[in-house]
N, C-alpha and C. Protein backbone atom coordinates (compact mmCIF):
# COMPACT_ATOMS: atom_id res chain seq x y z
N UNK A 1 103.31 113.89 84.43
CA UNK A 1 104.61 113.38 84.71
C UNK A 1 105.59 114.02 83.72
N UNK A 2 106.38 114.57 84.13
CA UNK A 2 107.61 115.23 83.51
C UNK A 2 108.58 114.26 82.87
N UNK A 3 109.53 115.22 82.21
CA UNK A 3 110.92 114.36 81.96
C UNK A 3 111.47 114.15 82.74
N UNK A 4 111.90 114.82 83.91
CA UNK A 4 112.64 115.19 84.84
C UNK A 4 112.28 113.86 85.82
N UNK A 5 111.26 113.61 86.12
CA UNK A 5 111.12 112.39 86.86
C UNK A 5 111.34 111.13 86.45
N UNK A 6 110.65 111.26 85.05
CA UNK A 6 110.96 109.82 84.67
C UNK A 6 112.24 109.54 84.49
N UNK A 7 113.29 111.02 84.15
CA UNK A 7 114.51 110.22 84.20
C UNK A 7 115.01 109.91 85.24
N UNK A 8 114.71 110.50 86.72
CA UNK A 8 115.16 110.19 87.54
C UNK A 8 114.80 108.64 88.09
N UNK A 9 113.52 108.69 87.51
CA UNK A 9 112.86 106.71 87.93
C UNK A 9 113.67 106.27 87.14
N UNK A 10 114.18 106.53 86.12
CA UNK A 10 114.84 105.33 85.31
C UNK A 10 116.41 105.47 86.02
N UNK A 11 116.97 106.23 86.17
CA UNK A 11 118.14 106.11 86.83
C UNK A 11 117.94 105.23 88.16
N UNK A 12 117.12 106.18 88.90
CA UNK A 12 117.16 105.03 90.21
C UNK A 12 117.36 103.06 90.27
N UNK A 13 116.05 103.19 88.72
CA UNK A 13 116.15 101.37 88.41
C UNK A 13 117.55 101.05 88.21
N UNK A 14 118.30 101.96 87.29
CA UNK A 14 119.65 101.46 86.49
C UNK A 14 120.43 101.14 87.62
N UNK A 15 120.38 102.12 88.62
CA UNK A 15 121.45 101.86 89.59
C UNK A 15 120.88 100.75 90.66
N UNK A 16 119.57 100.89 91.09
CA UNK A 16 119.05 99.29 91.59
C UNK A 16 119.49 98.03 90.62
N UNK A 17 119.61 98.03 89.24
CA UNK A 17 120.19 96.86 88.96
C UNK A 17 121.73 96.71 88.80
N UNK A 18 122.08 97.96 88.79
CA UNK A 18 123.74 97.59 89.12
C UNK A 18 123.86 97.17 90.57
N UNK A 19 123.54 97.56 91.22
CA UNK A 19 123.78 97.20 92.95
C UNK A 19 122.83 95.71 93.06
N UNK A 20 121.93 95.60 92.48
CA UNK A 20 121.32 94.03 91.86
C UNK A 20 122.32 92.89 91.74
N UNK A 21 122.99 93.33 90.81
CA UNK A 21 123.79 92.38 89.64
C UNK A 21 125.21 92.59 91.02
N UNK A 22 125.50 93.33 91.78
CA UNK A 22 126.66 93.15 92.43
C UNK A 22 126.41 92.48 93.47
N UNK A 23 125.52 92.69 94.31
CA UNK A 23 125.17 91.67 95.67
C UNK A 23 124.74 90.33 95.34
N UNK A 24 123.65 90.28 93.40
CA UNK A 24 123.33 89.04 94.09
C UNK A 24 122.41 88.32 94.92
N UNK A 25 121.42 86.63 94.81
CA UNK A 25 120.72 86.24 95.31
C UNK A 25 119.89 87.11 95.39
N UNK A 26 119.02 86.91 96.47
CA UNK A 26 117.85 87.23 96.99
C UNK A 26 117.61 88.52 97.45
N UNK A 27 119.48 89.16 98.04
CA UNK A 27 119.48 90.53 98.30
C UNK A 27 119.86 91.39 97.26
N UNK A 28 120.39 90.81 95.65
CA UNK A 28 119.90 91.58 94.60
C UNK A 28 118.41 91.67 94.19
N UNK A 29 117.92 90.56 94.07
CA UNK A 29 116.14 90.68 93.50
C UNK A 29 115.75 91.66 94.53
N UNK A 30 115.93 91.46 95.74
CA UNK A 30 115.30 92.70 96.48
C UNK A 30 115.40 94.08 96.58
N UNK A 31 116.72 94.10 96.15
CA UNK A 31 116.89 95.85 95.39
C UNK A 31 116.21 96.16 94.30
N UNK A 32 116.14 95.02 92.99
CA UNK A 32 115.59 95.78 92.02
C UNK A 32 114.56 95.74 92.57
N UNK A 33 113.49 94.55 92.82
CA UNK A 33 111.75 94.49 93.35
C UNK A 33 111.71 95.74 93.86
N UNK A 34 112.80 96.29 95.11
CA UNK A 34 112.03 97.46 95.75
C UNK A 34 112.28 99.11 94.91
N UNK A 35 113.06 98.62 94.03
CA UNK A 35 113.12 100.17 93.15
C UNK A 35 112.23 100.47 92.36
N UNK A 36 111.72 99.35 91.57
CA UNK A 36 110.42 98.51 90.88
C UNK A 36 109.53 98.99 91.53
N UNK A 37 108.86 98.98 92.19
CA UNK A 37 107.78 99.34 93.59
C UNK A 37 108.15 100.55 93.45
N UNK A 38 108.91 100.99 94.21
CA UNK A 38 109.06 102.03 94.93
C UNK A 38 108.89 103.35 93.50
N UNK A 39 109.61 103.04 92.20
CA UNK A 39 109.18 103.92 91.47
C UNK A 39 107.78 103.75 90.56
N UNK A 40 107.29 102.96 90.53
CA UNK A 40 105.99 102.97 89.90
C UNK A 40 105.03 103.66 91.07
N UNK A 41 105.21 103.14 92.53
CA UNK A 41 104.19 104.30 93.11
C UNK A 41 104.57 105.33 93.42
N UNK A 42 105.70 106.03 93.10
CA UNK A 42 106.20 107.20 93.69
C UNK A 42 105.83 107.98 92.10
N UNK A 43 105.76 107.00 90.82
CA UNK A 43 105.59 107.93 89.88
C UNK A 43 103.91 108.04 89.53
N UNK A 44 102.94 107.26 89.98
CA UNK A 44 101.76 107.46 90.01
C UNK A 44 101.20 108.54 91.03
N UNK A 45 102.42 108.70 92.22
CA UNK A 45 101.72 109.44 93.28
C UNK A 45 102.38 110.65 92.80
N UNK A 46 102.55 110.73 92.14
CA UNK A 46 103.25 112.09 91.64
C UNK A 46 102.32 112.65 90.18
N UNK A 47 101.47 111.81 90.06
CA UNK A 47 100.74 112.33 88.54
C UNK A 47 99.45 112.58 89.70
N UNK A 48 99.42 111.71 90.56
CA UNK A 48 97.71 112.40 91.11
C UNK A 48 97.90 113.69 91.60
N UNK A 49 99.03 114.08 91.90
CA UNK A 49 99.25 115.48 92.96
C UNK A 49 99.46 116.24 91.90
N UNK A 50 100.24 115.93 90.50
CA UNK A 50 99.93 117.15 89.57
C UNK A 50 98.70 117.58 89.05
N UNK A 51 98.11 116.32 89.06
CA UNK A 51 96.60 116.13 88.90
C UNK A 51 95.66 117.43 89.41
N UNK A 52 95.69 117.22 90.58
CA UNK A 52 94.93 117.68 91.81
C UNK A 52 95.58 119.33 92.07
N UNK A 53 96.55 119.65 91.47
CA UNK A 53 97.03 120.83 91.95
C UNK A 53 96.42 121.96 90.87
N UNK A 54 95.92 120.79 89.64
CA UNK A 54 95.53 122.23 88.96
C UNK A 54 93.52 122.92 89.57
N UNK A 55 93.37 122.28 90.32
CA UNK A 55 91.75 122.40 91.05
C UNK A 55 92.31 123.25 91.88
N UNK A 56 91.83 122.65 93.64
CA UNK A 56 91.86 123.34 94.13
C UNK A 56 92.78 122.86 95.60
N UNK A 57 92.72 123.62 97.08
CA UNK A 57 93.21 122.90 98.13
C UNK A 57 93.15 122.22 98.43
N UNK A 58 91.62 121.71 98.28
CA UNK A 58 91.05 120.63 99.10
C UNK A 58 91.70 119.57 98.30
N UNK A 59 91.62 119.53 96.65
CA UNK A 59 91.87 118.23 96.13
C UNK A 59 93.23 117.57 96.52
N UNK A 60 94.78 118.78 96.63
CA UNK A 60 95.48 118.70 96.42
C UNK A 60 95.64 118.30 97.68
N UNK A 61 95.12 118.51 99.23
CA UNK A 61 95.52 117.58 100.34
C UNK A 61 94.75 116.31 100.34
N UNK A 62 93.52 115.94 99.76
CA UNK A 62 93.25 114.53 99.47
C UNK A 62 94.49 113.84 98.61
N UNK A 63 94.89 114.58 97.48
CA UNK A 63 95.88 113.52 96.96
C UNK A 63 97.43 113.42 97.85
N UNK A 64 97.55 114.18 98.61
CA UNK A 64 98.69 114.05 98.97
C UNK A 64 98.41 112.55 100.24
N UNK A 65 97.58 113.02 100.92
CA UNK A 65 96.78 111.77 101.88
C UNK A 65 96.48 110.29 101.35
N UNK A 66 96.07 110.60 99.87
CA UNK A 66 95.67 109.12 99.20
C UNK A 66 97.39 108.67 99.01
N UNK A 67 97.99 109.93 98.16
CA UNK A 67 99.38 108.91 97.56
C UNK A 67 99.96 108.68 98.71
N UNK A 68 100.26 109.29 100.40
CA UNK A 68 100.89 108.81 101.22
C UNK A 68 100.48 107.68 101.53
N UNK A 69 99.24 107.07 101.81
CA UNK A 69 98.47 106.23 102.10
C UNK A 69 98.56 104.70 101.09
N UNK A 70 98.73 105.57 99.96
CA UNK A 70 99.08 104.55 98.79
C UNK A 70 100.52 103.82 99.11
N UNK A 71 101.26 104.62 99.34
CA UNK A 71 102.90 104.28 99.03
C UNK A 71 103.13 103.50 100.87
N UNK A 72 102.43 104.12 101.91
CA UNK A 72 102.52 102.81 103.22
C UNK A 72 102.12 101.83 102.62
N UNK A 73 100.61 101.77 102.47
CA UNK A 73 99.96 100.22 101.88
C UNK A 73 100.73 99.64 101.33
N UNK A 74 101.10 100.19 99.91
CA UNK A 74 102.16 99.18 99.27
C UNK A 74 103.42 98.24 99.97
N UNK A 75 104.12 99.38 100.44
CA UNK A 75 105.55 98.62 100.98
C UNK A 75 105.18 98.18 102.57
N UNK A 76 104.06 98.41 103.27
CA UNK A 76 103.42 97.24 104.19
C UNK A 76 102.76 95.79 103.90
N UNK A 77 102.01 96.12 102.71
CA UNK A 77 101.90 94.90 102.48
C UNK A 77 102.97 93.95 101.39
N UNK A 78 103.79 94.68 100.81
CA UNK A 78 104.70 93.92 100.01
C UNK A 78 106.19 93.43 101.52
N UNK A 79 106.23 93.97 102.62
CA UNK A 79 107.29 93.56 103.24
C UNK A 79 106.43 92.29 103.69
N UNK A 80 105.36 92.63 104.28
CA UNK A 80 104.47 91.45 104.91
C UNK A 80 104.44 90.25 103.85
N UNK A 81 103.89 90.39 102.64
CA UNK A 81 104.51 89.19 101.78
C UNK A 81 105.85 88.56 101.71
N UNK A 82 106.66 89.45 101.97
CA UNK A 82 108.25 88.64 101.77
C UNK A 82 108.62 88.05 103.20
N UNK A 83 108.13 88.58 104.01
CA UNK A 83 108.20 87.79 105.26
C UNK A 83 107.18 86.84 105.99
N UNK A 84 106.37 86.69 105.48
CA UNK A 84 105.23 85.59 105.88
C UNK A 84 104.98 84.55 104.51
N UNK A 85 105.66 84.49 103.38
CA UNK A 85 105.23 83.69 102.56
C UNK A 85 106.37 83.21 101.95
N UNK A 86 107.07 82.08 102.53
CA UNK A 86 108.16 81.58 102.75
C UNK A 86 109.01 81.78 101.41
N UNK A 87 108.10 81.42 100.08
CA UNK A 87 108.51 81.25 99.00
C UNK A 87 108.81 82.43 97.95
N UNK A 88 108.06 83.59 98.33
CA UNK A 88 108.36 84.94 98.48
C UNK A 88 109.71 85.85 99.06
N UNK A 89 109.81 85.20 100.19
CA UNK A 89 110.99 85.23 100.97
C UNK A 89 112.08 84.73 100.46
N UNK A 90 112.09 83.66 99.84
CA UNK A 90 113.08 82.88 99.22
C UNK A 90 113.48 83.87 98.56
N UNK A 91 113.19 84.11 97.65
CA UNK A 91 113.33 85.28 96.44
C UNK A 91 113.61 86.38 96.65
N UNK A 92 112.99 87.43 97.29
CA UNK A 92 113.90 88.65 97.89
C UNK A 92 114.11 88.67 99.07
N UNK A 93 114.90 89.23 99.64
CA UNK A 93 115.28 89.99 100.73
C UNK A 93 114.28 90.92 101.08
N UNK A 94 113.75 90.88 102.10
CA UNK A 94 112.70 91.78 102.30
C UNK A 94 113.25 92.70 103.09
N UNK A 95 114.46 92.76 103.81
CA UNK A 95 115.20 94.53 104.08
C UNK A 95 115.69 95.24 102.93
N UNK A 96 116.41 94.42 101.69
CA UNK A 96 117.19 95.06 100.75
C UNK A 96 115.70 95.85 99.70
N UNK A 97 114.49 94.93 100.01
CA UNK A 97 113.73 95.29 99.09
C UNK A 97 113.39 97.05 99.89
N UNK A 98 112.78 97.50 101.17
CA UNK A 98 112.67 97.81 102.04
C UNK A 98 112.98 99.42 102.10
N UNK A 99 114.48 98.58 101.73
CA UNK A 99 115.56 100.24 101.76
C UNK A 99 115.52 100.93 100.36
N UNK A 100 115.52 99.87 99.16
CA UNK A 100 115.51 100.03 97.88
C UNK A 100 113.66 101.05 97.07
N UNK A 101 113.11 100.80 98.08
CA UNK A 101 111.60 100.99 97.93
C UNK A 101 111.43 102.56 98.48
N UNK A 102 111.97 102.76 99.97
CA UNK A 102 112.30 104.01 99.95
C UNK A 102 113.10 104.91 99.42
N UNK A 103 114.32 104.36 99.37
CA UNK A 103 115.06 105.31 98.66
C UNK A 103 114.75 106.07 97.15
N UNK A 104 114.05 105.06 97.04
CA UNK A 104 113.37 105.16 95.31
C UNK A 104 112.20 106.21 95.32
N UNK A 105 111.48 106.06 96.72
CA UNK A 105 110.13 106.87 96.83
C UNK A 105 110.65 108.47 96.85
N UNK A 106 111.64 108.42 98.20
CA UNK A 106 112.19 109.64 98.77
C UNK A 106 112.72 110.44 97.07
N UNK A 107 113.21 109.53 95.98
CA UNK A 107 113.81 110.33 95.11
C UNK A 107 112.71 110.80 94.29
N UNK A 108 111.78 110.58 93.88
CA UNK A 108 110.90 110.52 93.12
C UNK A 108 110.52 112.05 94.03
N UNK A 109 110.05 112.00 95.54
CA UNK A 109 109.44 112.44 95.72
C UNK A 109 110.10 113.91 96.16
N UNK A 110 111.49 114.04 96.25
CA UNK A 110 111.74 115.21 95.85
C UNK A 110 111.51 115.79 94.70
N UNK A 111 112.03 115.13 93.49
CA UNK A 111 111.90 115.72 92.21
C UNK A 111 110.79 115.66 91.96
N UNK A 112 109.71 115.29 92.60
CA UNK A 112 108.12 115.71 92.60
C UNK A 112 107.97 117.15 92.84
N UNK A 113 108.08 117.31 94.28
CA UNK A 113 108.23 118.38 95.06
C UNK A 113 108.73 119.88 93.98
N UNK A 114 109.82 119.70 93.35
CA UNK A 114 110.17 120.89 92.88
C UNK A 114 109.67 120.74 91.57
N UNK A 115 109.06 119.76 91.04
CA UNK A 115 107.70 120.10 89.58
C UNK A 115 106.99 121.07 90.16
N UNK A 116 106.50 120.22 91.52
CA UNK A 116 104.64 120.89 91.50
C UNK A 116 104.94 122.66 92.08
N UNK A 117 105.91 122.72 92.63
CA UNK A 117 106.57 124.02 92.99
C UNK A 117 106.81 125.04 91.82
N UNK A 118 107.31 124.05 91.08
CA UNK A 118 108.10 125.07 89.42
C UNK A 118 105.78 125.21 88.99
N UNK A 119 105.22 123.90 88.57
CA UNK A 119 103.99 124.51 88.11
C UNK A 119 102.90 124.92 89.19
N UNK A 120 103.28 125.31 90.09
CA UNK A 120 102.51 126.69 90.97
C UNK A 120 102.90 127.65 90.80
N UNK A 121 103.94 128.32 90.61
CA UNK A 121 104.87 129.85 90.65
C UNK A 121 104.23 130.16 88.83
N UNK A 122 104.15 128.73 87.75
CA UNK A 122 103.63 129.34 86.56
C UNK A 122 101.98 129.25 86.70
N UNK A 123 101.35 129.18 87.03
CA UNK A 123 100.06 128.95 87.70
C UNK A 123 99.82 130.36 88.40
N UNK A 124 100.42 130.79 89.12
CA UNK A 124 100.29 131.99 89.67
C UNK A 124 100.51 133.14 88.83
N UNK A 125 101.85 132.71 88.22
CA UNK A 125 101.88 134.11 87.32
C UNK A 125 101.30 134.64 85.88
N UNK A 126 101.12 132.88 85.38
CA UNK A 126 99.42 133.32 84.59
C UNK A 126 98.11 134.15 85.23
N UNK A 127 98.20 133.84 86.27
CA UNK A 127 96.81 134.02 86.88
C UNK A 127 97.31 135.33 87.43
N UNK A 128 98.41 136.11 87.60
CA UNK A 128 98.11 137.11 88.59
C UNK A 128 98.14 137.22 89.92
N UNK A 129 97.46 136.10 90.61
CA UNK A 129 97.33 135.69 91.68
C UNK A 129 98.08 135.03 92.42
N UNK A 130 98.17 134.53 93.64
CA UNK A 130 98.67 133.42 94.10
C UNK A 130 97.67 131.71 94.05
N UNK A 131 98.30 130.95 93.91
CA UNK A 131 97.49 129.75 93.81
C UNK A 131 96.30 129.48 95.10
N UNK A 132 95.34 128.83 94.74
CA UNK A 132 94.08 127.97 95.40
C UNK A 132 93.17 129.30 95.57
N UNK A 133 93.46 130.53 94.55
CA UNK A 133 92.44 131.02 94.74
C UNK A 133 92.36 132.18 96.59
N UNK A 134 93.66 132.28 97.17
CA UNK A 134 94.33 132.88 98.20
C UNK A 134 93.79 134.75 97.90
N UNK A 135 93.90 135.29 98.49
CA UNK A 135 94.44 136.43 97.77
C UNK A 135 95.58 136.82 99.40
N UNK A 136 96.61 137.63 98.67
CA UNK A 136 97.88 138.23 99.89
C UNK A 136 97.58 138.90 100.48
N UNK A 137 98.19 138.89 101.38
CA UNK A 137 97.95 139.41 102.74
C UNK A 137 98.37 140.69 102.24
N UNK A 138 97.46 142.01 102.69
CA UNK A 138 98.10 143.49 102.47
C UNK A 138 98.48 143.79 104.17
N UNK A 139 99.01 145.42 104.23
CA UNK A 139 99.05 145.73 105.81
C UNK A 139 97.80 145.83 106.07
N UNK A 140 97.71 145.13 107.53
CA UNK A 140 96.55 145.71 108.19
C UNK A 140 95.64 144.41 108.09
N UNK A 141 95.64 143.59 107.01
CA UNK A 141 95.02 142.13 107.39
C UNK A 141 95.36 141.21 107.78
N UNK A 142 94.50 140.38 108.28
CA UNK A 142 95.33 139.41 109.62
C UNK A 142 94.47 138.19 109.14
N UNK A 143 94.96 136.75 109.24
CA UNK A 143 95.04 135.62 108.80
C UNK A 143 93.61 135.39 109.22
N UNK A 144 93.24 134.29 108.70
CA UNK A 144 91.56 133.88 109.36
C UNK A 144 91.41 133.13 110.09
């Protein structure tokens, strides 16, 4: 996990609790809850994929599959709590949480995106190579 992300998780929270502290009730708790969420798994799913990128292909589409898989589960079963458990419900907003959870993921998960991008291009040019162990296409060879 970089600087670059975590500052962006921490901004995202700051501004989930300003937009918190302005709406209020149940549809403030549900902004911060879902920025809360939304950046703790967007910043775990972002350490398994840096994780996994320094191996090989295979690992790096299992983690992308687990953290997608991770980050539905979560905000399926956390909306399903705020809407089936009355007292849960009371407490947040389970759309404000919803929107707040993605928006938080989507940010994370760009500034994911251009880490694991920035440490492949240095990955490659240590190595010479292109990443997963590829070698380039010259003229005259054709894909497999």
């Amino acid at each position: 996990m970089s600087r670059s992300s975590l500052t962006a998780c921490l901004a995202a929270l700051a501004l989930a609790a300003v937009v918190g502290v302005r709406l209020g009730g149940n549809e403030g708790v549900g902004v911060v809850a879902g920025a809360l969420f939304g950046g703790a798994v967007g910043l775990f799913s972002q350490r398994l994929m840096s994780r996994s990128l320094a191996r090989d292909f295979q690992a790096s589409l299992t983690a992308l599959l687990v953290a997608f898989g991770l980050k539905l589960g979560v905000i399926v079963g956390a909306w399903a709590l705020l809407v089936y458990v009355p007292a849960l419900g009371a407490l947040a907003s389970p759309s404000t949480f919803l929107l707040a959870f993605v928006a938080t993921a989507l940010l994370l998960l760009g500034v994911g995106s251009f880490e694991h991008l920035r440490a492949l291009s240095n990955v490659d040019s240590e190595r010479g190579q292109p990443a997963f162990g590829t070698t380039p296409r010259g003229a005259g060879e054709t894909l497999p």
